[in-house]
N, C-alpha and C. Protein backbone atom coordinates (compact mmCIF):
# COMPACT_ATOMS: atom_id res chain seq x y z
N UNK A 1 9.95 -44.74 -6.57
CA UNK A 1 10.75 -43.57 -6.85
C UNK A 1 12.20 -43.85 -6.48
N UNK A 2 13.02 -43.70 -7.24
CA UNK A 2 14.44 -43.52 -6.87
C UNK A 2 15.09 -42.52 -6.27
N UNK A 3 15.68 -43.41 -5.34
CA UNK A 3 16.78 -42.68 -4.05
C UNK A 3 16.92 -40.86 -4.90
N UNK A 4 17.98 -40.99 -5.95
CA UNK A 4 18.32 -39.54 -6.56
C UNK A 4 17.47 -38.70 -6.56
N UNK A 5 16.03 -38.81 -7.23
CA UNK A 5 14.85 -38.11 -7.21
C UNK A 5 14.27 -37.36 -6.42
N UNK A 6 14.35 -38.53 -4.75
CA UNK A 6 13.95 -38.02 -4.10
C UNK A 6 14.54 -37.24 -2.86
N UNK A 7 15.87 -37.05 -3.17
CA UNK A 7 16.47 -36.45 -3.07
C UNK A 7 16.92 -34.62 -3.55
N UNK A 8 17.12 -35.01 -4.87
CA UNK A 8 16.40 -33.94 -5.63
C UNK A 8 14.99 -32.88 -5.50
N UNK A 9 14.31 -33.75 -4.97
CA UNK A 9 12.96 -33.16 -4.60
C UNK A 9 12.96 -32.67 -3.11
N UNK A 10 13.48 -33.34 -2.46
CA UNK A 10 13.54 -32.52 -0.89
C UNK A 10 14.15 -31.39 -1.28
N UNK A 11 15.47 -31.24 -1.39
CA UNK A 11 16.41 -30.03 -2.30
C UNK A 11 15.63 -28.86 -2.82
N UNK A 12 14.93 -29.06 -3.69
CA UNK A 12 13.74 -28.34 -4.10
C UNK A 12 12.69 -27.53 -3.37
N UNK A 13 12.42 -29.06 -2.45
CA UNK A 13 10.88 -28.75 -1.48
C UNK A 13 12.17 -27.24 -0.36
N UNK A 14 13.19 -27.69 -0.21
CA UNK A 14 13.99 -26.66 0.71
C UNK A 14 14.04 -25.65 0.26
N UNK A 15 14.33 -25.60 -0.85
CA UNK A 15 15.00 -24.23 -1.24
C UNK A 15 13.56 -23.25 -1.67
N UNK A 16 12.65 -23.41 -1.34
CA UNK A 16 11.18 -22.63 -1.37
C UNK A 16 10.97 -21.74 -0.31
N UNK A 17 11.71 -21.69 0.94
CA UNK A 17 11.75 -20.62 2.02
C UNK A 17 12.11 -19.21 0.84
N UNK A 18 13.01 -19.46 -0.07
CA UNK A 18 13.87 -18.35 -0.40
C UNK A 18 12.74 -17.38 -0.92
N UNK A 19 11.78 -17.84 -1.81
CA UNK A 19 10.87 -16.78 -2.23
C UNK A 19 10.32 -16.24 -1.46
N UNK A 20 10.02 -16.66 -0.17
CA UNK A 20 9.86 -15.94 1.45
C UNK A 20 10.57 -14.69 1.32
N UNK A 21 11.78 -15.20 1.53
CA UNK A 21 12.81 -14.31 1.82
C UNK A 21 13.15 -13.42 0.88
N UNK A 22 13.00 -13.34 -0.29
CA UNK A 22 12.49 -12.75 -1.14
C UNK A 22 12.06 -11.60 -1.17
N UNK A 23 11.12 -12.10 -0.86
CA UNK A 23 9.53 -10.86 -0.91
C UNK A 23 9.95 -9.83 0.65
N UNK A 24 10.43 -10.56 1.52
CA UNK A 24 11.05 -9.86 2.77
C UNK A 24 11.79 -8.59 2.50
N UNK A 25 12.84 -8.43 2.05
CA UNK A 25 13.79 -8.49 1.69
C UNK A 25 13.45 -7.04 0.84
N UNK A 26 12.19 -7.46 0.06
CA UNK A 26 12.03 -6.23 -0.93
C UNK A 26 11.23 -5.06 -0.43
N UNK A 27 10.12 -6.02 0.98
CA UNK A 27 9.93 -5.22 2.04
C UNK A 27 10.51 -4.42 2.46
N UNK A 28 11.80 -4.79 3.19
CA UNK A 28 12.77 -4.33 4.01
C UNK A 28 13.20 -3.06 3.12
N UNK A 29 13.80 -3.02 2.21
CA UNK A 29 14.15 -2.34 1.47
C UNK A 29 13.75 -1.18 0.74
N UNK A 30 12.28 -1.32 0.65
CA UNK A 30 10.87 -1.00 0.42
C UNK A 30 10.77 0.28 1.39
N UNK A 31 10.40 -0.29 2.78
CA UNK A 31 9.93 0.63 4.21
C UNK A 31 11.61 1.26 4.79
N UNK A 32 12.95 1.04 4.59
CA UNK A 32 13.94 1.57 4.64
C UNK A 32 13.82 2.75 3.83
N UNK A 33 14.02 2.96 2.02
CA UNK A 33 13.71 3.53 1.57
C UNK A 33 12.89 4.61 1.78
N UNK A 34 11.15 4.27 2.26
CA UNK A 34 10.57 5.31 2.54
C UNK A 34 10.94 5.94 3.83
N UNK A 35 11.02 5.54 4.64
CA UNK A 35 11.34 6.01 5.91
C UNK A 35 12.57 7.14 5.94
N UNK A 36 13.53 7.04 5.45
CA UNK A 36 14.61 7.91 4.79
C UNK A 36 14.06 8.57 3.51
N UNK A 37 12.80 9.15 2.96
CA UNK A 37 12.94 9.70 2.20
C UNK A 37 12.21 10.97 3.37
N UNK A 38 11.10 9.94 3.98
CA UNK A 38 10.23 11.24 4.85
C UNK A 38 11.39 11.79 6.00
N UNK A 39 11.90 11.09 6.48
CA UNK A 39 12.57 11.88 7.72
C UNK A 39 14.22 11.23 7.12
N UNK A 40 15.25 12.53 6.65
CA UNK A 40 16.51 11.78 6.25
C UNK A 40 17.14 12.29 7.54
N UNK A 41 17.34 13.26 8.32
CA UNK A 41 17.87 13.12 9.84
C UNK A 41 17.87 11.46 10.45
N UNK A 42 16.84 10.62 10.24
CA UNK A 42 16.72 9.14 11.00
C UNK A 42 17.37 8.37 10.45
N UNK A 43 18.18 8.28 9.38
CA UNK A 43 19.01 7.36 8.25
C UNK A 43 19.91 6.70 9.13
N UNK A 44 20.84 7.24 10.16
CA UNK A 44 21.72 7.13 10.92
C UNK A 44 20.89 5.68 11.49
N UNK A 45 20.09 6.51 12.60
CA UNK A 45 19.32 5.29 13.10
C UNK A 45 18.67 4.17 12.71
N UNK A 46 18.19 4.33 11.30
CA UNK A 46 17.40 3.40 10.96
C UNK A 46 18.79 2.57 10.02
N UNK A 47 19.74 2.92 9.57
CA UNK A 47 20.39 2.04 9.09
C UNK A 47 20.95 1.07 10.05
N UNK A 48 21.30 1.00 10.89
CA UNK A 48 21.61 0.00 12.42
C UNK A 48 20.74 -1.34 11.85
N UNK A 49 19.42 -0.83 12.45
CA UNK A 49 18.13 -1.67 12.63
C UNK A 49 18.00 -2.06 11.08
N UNK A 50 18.40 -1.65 9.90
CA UNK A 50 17.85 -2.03 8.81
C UNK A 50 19.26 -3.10 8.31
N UNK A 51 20.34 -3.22 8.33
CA UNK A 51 21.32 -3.93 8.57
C UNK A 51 20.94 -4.88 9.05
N UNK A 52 20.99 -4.87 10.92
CA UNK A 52 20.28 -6.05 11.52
C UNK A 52 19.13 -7.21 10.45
N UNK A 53 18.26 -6.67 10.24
CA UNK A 53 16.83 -7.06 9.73
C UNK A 53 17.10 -7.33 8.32
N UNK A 54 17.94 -6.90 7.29
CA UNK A 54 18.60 -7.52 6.45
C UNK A 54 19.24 -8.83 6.35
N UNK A 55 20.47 -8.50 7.54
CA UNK A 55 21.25 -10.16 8.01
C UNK A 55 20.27 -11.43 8.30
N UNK A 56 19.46 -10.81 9.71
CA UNK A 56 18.85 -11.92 10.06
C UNK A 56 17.67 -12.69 8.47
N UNK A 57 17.56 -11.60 7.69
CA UNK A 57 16.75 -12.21 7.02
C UNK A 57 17.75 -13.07 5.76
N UNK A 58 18.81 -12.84 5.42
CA UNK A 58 19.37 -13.24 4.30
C UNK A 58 19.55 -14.27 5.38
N UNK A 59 20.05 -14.63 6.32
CA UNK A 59 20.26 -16.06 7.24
C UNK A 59 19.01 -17.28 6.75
N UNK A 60 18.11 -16.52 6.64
CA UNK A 60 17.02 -17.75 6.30
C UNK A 60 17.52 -18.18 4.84
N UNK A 61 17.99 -17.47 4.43
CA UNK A 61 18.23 -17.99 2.77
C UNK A 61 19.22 -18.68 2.76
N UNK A 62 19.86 -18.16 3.44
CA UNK A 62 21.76 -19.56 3.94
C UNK A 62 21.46 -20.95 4.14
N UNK A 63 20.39 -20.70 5.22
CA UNK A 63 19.96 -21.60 5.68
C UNK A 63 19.23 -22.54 5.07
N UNK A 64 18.45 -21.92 4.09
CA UNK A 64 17.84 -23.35 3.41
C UNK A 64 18.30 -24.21 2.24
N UNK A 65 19.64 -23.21 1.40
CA UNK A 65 20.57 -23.43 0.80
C UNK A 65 21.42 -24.54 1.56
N UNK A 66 21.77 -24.29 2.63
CA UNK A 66 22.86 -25.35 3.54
C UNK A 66 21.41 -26.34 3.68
N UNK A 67 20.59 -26.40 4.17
CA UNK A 67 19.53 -27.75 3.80
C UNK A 67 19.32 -28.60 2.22
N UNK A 68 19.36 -27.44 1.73
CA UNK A 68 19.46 -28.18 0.38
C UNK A 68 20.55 -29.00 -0.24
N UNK A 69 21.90 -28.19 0.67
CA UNK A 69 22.90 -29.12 0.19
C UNK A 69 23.22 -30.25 0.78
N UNK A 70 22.67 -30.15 2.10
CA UNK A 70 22.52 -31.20 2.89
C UNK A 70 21.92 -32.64 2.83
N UNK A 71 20.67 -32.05 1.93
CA UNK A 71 19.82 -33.24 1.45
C UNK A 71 20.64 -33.92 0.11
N UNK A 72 20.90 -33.43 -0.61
CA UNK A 72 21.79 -33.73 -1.78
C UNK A 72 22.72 -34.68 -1.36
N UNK A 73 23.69 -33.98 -0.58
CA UNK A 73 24.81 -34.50 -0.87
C UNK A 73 25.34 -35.79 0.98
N UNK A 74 24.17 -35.45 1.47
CA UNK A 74 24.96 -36.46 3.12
C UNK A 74 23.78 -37.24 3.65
N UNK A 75 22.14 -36.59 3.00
CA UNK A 75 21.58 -38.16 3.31
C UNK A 75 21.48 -38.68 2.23
């Protein structure tokens, strides 16, 4: 197999967290949603914590993006 390929293919094999994060994400968004439909007094509060839990989760997607480019382009 050639160097490029397999390169290419780590890249690939990395960037597969994202459908993780993904599906998270639609969770998050999902149980935010309901939670503010049953109690909208808690919106205040729950937007804090739903922010938080957003970031930390789009971080995994940065993150495997910056691996992917990593593999590409510096080993």
């Amino acid at each position: 197999m050639e160097i490029e390929a397999v390169k290419i293919l780590a890249a690939a094999i990395a960037l597969l967290p994202i459908l993780g994060v993904g599906i998270g994400l639609g969770i998050i968004f999902g149980a935010y949603n309901l939670a503010v439909s049953r109690n909208p007094s808690s919106a205040e509060l729950l937007e804090k914590k739903f922010l938080l839990m957003f970031a930390l989760t789009e971080a995994l997607a940065i993150f495997a993006v910056l691996f992917a480019l990593l593999f590409i382009y510096v080993v």
